[in-house]
N, C-alpha and C. Protein backbone atom coordinates (compact mmCIF):
# COMPACT_ATOMS: atom_id res chain seq x y z
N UNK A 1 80.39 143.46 49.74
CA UNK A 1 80.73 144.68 50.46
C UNK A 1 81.97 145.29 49.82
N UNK A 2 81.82 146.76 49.91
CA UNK A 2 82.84 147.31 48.52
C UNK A 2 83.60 148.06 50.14
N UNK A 3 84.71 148.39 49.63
CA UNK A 3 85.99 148.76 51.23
C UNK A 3 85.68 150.37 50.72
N UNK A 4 85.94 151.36 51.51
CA UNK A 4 85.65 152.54 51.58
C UNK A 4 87.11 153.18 50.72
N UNK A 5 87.34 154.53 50.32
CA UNK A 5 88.24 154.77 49.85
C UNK A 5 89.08 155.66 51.03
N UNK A 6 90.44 155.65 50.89
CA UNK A 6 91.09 156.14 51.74
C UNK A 6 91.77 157.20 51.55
N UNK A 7 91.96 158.34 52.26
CA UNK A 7 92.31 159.85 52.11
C UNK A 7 93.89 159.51 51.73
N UNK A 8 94.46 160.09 50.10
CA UNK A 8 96.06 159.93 49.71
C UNK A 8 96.23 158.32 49.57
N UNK A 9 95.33 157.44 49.90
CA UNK A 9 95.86 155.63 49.68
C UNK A 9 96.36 155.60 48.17
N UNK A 10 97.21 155.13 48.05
CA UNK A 10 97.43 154.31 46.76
C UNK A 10 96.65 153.21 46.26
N UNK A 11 96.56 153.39 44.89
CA UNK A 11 95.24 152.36 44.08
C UNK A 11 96.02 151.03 44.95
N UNK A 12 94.99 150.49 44.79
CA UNK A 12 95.65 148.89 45.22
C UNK A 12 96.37 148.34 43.82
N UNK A 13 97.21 147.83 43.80
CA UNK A 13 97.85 146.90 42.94
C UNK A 13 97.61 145.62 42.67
N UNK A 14 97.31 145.56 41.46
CA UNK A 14 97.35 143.52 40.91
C UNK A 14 98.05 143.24 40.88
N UNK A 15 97.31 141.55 41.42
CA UNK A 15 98.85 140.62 41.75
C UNK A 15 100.01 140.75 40.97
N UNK A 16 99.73 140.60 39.69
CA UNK A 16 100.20 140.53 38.61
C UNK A 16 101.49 141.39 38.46
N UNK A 17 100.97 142.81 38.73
CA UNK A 17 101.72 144.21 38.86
C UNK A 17 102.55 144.02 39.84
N UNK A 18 102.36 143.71 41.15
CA UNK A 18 103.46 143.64 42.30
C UNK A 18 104.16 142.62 42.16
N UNK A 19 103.87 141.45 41.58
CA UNK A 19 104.83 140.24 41.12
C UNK A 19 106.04 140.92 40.11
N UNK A 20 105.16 141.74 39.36
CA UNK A 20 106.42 142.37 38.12
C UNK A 20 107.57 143.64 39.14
N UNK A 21 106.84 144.14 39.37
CA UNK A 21 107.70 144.90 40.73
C UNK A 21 108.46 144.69 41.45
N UNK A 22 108.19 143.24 42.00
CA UNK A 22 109.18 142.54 42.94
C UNK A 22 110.28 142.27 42.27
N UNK A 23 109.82 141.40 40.44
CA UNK A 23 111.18 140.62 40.09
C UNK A 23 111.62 142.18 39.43
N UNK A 24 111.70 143.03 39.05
CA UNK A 24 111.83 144.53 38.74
C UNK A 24 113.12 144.82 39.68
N UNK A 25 112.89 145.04 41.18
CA UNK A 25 113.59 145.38 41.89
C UNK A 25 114.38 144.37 42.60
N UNK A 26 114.42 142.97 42.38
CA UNK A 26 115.56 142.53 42.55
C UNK A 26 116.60 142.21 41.04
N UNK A 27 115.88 142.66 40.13
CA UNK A 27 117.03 142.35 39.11
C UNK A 27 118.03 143.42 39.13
N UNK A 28 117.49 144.20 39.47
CA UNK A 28 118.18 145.61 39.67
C UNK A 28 118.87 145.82 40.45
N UNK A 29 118.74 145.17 41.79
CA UNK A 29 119.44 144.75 42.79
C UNK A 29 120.70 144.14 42.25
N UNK A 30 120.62 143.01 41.74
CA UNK A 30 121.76 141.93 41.54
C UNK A 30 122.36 143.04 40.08
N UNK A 31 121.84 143.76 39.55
CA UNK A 31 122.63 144.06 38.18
C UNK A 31 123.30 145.46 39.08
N UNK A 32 122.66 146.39 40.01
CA UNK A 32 123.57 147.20 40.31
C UNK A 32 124.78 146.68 41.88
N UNK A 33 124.32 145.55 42.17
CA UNK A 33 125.61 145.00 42.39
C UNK A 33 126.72 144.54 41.63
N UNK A 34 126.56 143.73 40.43
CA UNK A 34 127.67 143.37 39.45
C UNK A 34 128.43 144.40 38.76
N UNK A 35 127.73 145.43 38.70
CA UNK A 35 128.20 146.89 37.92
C UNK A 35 127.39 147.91 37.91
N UNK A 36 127.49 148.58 38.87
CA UNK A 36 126.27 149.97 39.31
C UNK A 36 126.38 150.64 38.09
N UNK A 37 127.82 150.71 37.44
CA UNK A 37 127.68 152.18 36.25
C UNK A 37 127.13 150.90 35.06
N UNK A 38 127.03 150.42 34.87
CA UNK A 38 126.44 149.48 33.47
C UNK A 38 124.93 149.47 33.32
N UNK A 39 124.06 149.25 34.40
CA UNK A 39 122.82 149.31 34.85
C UNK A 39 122.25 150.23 33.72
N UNK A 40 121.50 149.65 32.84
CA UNK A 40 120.20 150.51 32.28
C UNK A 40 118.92 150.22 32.24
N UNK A 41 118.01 150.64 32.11
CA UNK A 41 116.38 150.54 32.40
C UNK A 41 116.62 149.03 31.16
N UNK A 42 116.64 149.07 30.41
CA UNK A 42 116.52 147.40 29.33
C UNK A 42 117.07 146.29 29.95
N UNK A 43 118.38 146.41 30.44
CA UNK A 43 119.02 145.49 30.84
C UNK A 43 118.31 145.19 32.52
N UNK A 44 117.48 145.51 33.26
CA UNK A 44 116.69 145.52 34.12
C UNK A 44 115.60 145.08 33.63
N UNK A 45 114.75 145.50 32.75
CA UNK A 45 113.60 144.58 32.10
C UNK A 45 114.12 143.27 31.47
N UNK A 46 115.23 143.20 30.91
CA UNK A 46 115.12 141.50 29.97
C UNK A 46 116.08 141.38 31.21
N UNK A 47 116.15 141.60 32.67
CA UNK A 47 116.58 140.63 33.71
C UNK A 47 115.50 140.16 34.71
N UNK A 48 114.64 141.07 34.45
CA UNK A 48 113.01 140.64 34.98
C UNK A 48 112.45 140.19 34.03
N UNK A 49 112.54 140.25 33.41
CA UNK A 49 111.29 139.59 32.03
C UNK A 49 110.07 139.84 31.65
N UNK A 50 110.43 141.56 31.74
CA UNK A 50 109.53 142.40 31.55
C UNK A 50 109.58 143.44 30.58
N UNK A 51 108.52 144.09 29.88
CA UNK A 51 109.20 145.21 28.84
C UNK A 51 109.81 146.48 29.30
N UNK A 52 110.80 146.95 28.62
CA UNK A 52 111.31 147.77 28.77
C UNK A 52 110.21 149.25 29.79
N UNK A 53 109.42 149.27 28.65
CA UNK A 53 108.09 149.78 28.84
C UNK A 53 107.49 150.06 31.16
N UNK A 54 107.40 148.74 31.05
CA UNK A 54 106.84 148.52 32.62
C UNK A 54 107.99 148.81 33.09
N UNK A 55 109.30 149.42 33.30
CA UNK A 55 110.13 149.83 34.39
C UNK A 55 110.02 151.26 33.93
N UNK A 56 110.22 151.64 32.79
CA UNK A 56 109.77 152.91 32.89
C UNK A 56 108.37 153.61 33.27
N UNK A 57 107.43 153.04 32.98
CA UNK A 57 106.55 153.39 33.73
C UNK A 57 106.51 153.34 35.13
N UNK A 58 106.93 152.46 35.63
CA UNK A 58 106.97 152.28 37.37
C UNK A 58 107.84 153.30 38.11
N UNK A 59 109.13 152.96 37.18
CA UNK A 59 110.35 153.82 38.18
C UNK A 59 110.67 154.80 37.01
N UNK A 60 110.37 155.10 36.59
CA UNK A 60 111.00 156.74 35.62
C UNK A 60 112.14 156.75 34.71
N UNK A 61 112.87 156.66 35.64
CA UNK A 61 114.78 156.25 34.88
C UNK A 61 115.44 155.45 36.04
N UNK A 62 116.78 155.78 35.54
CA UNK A 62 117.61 154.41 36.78
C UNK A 62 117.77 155.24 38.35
N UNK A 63 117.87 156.49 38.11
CA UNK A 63 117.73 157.37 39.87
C UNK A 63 116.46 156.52 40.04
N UNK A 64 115.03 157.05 39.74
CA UNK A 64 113.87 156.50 40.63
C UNK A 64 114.36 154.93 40.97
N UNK A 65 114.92 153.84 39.75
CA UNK A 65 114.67 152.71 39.84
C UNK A 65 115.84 151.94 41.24
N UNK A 66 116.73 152.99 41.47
CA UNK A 66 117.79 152.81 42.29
C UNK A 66 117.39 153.62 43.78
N UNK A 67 116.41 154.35 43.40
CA UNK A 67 115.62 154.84 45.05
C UNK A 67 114.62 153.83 45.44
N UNK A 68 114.26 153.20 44.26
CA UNK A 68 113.40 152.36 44.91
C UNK A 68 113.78 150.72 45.67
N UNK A 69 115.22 150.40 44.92
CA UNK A 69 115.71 149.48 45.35
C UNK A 69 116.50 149.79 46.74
N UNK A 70 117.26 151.15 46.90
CA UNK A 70 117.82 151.26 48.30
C UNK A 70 116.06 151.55 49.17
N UNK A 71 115.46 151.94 49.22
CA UNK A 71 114.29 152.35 49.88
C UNK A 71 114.37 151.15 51.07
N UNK A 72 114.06 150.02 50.96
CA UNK A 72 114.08 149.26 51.98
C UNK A 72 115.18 149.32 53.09
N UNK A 73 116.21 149.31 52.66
CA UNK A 73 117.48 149.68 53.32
C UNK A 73 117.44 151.00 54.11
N UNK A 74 117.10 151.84 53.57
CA UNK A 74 117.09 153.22 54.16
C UNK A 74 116.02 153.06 55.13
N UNK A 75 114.75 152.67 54.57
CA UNK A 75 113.40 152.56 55.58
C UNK A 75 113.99 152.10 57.26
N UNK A 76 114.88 150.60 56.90
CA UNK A 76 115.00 149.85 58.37
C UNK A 76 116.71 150.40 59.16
N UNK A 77 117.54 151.48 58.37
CA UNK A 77 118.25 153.19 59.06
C UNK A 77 117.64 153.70 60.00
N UNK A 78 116.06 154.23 59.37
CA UNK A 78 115.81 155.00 59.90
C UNK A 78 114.95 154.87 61.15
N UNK A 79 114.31 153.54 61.01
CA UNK A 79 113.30 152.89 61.68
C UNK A 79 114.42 152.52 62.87
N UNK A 80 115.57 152.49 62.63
CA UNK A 80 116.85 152.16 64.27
C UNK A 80 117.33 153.66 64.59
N UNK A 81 116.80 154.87 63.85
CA UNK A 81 117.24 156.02 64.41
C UNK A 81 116.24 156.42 65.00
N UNK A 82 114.76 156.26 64.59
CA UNK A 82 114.46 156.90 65.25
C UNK A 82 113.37 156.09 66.52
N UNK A 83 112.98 155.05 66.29
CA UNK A 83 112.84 153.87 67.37
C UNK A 83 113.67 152.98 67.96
N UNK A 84 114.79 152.73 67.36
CA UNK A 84 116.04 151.97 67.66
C UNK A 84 116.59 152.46 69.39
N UNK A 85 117.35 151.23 69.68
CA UNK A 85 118.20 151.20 70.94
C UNK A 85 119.06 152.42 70.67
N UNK A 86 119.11 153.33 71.90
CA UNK A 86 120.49 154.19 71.78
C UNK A 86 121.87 153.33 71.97
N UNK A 87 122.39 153.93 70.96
CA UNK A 87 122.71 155.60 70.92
C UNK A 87 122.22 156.19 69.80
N UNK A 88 122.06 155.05 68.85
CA UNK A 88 121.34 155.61 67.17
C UNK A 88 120.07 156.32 67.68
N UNK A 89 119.24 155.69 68.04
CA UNK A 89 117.69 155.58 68.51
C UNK A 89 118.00 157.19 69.65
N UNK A 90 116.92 156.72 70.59
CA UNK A 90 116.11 158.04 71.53
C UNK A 90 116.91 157.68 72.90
N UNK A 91 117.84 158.46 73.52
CA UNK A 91 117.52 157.98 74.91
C UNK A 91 119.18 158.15 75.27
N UNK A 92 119.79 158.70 74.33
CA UNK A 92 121.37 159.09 74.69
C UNK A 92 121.62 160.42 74.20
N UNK A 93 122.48 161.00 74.87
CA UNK A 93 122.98 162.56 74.85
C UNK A 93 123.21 162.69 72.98
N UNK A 94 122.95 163.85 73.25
CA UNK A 94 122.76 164.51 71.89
C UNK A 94 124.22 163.74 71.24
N UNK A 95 125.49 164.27 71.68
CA UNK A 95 126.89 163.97 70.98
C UNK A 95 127.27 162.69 70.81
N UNK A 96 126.64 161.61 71.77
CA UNK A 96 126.16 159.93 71.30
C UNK A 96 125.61 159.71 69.97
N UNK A 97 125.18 160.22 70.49
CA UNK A 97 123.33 160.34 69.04
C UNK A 97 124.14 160.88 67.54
N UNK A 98 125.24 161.78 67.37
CA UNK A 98 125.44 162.67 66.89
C UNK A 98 126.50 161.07 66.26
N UNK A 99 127.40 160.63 67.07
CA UNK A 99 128.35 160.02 66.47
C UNK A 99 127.74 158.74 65.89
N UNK A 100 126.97 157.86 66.86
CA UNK A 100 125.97 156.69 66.71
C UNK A 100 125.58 156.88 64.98
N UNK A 101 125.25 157.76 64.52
CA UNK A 101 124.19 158.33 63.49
C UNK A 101 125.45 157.94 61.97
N UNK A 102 126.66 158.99 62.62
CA UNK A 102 127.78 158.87 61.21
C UNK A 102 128.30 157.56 61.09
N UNK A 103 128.38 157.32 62.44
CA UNK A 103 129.21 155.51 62.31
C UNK A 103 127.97 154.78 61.64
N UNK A 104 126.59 154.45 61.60
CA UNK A 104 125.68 153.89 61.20
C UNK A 104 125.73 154.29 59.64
N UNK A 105 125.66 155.49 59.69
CA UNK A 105 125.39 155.90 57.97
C UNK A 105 126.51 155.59 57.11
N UNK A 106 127.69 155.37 57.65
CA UNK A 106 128.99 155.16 57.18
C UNK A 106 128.76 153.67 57.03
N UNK A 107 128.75 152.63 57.54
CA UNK A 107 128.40 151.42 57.93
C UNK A 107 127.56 151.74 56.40
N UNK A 108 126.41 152.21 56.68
CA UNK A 108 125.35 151.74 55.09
C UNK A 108 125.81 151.48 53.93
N UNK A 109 126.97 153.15 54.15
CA UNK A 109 127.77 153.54 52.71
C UNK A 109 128.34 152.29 52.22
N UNK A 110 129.25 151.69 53.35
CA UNK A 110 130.13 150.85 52.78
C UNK A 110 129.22 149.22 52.00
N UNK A 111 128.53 149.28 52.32
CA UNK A 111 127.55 148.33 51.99
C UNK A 111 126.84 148.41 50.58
N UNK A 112 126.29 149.60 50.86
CA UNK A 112 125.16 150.63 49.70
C UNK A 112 125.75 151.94 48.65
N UNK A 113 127.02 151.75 48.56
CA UNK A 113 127.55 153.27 48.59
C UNK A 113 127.37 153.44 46.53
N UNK A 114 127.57 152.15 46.13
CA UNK A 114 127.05 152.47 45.09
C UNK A 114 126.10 152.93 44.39
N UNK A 115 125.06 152.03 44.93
CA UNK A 115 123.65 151.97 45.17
C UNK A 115 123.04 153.15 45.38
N UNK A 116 123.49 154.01 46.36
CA UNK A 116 122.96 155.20 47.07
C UNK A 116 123.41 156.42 46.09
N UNK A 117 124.85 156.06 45.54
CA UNK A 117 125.12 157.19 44.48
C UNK A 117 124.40 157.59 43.39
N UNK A 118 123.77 156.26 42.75
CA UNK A 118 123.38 156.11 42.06
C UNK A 118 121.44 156.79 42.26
N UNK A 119 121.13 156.57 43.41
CA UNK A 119 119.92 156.97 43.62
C UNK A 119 119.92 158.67 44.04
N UNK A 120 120.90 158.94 44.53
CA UNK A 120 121.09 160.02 45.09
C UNK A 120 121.16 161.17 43.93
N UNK A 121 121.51 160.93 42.42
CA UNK A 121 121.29 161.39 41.46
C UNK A 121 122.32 163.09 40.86
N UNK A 122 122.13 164.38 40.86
CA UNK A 122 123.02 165.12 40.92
C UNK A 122 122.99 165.13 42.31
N UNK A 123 123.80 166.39 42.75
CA UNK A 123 124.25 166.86 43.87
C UNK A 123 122.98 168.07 43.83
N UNK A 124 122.34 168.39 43.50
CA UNK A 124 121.14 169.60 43.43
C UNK A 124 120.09 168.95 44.25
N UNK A 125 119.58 167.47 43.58
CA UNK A 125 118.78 166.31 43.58
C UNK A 125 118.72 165.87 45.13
N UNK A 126 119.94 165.83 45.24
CA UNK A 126 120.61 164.87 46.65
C UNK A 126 120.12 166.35 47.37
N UNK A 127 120.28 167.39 47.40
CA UNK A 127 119.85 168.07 48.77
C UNK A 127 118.54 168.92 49.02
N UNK A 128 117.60 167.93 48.05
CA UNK A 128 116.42 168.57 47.98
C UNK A 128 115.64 166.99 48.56
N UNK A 129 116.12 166.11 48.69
CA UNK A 129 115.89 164.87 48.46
C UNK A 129 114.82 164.72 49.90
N UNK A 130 113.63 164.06 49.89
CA UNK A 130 113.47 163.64 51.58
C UNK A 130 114.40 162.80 52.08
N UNK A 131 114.86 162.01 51.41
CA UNK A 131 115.78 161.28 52.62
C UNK A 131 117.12 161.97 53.07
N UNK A 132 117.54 162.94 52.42
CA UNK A 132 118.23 163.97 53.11
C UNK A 132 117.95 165.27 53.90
N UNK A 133 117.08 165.20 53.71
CA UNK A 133 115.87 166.02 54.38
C UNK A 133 115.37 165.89 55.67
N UNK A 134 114.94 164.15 55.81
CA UNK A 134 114.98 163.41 56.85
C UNK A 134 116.28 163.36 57.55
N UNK A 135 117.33 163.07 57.22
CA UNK A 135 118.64 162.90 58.02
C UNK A 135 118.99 164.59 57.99
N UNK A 136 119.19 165.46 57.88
CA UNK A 136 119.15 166.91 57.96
C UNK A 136 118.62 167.26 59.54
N UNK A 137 117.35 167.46 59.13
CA UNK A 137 116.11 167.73 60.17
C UNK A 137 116.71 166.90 61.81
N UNK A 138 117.35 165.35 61.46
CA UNK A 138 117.62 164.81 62.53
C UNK A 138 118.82 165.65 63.04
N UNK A 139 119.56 165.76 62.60
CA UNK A 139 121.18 166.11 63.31
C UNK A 139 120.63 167.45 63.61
N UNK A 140 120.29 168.30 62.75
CA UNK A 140 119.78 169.64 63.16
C UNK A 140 119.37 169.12 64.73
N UNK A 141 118.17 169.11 64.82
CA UNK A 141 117.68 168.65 66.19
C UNK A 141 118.49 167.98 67.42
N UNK A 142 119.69 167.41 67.03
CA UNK A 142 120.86 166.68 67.46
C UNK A 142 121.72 167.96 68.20
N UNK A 143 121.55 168.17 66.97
CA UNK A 143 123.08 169.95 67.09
C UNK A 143 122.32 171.25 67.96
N UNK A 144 120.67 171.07 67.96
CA UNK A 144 120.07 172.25 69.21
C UNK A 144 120.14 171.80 70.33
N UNK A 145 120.03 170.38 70.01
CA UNK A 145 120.04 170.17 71.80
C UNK A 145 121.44 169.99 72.78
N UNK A 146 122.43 169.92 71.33
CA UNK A 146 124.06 170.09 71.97
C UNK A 146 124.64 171.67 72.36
N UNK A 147 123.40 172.37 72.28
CA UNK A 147 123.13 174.19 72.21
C UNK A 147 124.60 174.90 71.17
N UNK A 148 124.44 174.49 70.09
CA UNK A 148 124.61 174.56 68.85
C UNK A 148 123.69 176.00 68.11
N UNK A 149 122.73 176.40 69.03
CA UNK A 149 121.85 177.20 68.45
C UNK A 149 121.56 177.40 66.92
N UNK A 150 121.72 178.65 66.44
CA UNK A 150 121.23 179.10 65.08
C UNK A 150 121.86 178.56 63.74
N UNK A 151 123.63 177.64 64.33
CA UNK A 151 124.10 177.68 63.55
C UNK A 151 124.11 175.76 63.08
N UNK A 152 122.67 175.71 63.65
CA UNK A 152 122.53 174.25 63.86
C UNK A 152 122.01 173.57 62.28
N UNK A 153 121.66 174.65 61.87
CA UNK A 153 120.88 173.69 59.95
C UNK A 153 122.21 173.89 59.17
N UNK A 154 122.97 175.04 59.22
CA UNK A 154 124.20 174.47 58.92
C UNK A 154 125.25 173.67 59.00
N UNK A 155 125.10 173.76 60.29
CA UNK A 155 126.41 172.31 60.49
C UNK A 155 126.00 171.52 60.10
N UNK A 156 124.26 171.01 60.13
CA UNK A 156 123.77 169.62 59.57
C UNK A 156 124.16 169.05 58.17
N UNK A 157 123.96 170.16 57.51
CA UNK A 157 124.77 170.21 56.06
C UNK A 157 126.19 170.01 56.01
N UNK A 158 126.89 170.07 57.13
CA UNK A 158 128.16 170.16 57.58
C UNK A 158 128.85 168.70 57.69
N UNK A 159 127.81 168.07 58.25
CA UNK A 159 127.98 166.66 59.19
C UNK A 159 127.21 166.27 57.80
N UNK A 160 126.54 166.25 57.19
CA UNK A 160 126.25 164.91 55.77
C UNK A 160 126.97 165.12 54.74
N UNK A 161 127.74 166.42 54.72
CA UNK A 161 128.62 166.43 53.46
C UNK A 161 129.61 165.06 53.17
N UNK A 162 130.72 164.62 54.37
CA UNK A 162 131.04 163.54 54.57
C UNK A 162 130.35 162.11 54.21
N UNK A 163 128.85 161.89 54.44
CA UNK A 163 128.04 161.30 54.01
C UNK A 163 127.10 160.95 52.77
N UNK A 164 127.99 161.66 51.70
CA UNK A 164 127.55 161.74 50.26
C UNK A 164 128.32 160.76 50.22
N UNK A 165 127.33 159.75 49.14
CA UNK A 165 127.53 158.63 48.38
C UNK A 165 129.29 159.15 47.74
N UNK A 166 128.94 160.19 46.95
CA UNK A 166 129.95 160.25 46.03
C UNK A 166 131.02 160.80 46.88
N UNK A 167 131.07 161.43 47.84
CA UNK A 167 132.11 161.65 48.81
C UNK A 167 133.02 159.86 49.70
N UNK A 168 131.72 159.36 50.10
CA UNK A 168 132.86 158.23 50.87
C UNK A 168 133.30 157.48 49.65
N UNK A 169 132.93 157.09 48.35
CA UNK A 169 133.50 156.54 47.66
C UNK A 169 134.96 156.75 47.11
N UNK A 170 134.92 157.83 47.08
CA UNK A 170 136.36 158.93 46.92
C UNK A 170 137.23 158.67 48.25
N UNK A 171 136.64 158.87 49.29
CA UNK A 171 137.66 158.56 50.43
C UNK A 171 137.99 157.20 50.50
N UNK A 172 136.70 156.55 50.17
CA UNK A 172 137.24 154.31 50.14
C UNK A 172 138.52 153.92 49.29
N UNK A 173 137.73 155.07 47.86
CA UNK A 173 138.55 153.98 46.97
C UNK A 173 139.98 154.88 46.06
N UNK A 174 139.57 156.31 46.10
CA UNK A 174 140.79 156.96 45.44
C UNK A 174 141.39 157.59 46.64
N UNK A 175 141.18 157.66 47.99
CA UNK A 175 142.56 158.32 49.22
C UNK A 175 142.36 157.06 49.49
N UNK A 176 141.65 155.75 49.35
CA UNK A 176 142.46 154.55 49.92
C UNK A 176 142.10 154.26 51.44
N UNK A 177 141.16 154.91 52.04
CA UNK A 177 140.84 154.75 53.33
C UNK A 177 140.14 153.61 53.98
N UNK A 178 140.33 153.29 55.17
CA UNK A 178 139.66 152.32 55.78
C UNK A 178 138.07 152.88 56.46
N UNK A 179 137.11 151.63 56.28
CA UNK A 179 136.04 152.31 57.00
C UNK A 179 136.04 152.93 58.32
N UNK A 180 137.22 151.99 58.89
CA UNK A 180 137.74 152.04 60.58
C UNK A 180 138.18 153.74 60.73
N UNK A 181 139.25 154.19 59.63
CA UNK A 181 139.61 155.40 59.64
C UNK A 181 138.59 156.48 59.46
N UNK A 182 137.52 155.99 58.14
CA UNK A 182 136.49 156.99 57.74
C UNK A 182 135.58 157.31 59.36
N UNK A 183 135.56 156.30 59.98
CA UNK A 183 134.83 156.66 61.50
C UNK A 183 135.45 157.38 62.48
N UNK A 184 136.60 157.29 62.78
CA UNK A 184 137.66 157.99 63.47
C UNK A 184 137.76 159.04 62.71
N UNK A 185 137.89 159.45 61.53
CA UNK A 185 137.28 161.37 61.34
C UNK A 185 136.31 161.70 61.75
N UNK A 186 135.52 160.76 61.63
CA UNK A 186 133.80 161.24 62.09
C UNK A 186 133.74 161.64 63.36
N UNK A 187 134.40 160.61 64.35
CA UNK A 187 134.27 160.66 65.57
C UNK A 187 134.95 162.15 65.69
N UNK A 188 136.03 162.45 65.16
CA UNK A 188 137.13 163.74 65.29
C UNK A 188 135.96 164.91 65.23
N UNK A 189 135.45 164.74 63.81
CA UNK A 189 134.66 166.00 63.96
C UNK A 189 133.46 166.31 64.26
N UNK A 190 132.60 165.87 65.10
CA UNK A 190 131.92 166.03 66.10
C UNK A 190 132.48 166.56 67.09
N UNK A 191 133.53 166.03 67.54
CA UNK A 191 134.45 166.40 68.76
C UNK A 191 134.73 167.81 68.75
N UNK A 192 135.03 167.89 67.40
CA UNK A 192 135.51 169.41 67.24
C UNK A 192 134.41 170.15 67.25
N UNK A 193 133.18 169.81 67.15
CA UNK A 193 131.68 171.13 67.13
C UNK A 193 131.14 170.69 68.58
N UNK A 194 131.29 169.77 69.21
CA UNK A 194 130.79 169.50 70.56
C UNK A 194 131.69 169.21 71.42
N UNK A 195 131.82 169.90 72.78
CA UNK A 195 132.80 169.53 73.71
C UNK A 195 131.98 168.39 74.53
């Protein structure tokens, strides 16, 4: 019995192929932890033990190969924003929701912030991106229901500027800030667009 084909499915993958994938994206893992700016597509294949060849084909350059390694990370963000317990999640006032969201994404940064810079690619890239797109669309929706009205897709842009990779890194590591502090602005400016 042959399985039917599925509307947009992806070919299925051999074992073979997802085995190379897996060790693919954790070498990449551990090499853009030791040194995010050193990371090149070779030094990712002879850390998988694979040709150069098969990461470029899979992931493109080191942006795709660094979207594909934060991807999991981002997936189980978003999967607590938007099914998650409030205040991140459904089920608390918009300006909860609003702060819940920066303290969480801030939280990632400090974790991922390399990682994310690195995937996040130019600044053109980064705001065309779905996963900024996705977090956009949310606060927007955040900021109408705080009756924020028309001027609500802007502020959203407003409220993730702070949330660029290459922005909290600058506030961590060249103004020297604490994550504790980077949240206490956050918290500030919300305050200041929502009473």
């Amino acid at each position: 019995m042959t399985a039917l084909p599925v509307l947009n499915a992806e070919p299925p993958e051999r074992a073979d192929a997802a085995r190379n994938r897996q060790r693919v994206l954790e070498a990449a893992e551990r090499l853009f932890e030791e040194d995010p700016d050193g990371v090149t597509m070779e030094a990712v294949a002879a850390a998988a033990g694979v040709g150069k060849g098969t990461v470029f084909r899979r992931f493109g350059d080191r942006a795709g190969l660094a979207r594909a390694v934060i991807s999991p990370y981002e997936a189980e963000m978003q999967e607590q924003m938007i099914r998650g317990a409030p205040p991140l999640g459904p089920g608390a006032p918009a300006r909860q929701r609003l702060i819940a969201f920066g303290i969480a994404y801030l939280r990632f940064l400090e974790r991922h912030s390399a990682l994310v810079r690195h995937a996040e690619g130019t600044e053109s890239v980064r705001l065309i991106s779905t996963v900024y797109t996705l977090y956009r669309t949310h606060l927007t929706l955040l900021l109408r229901e705080a009756d924020c009205g028309d001027s609500a897709p802007y502020l959203a842009d407003v409220l993730m500027a702070p949330l660029a990779a290459t922005t909290f890194i600058y506030h961590r590591h060249v103004r020297g800030l604490s994550l504790d502090a980077l949240i206490t602005a956050y918290e500030d400016l919300i305050a200041r667009l929502i009473d």
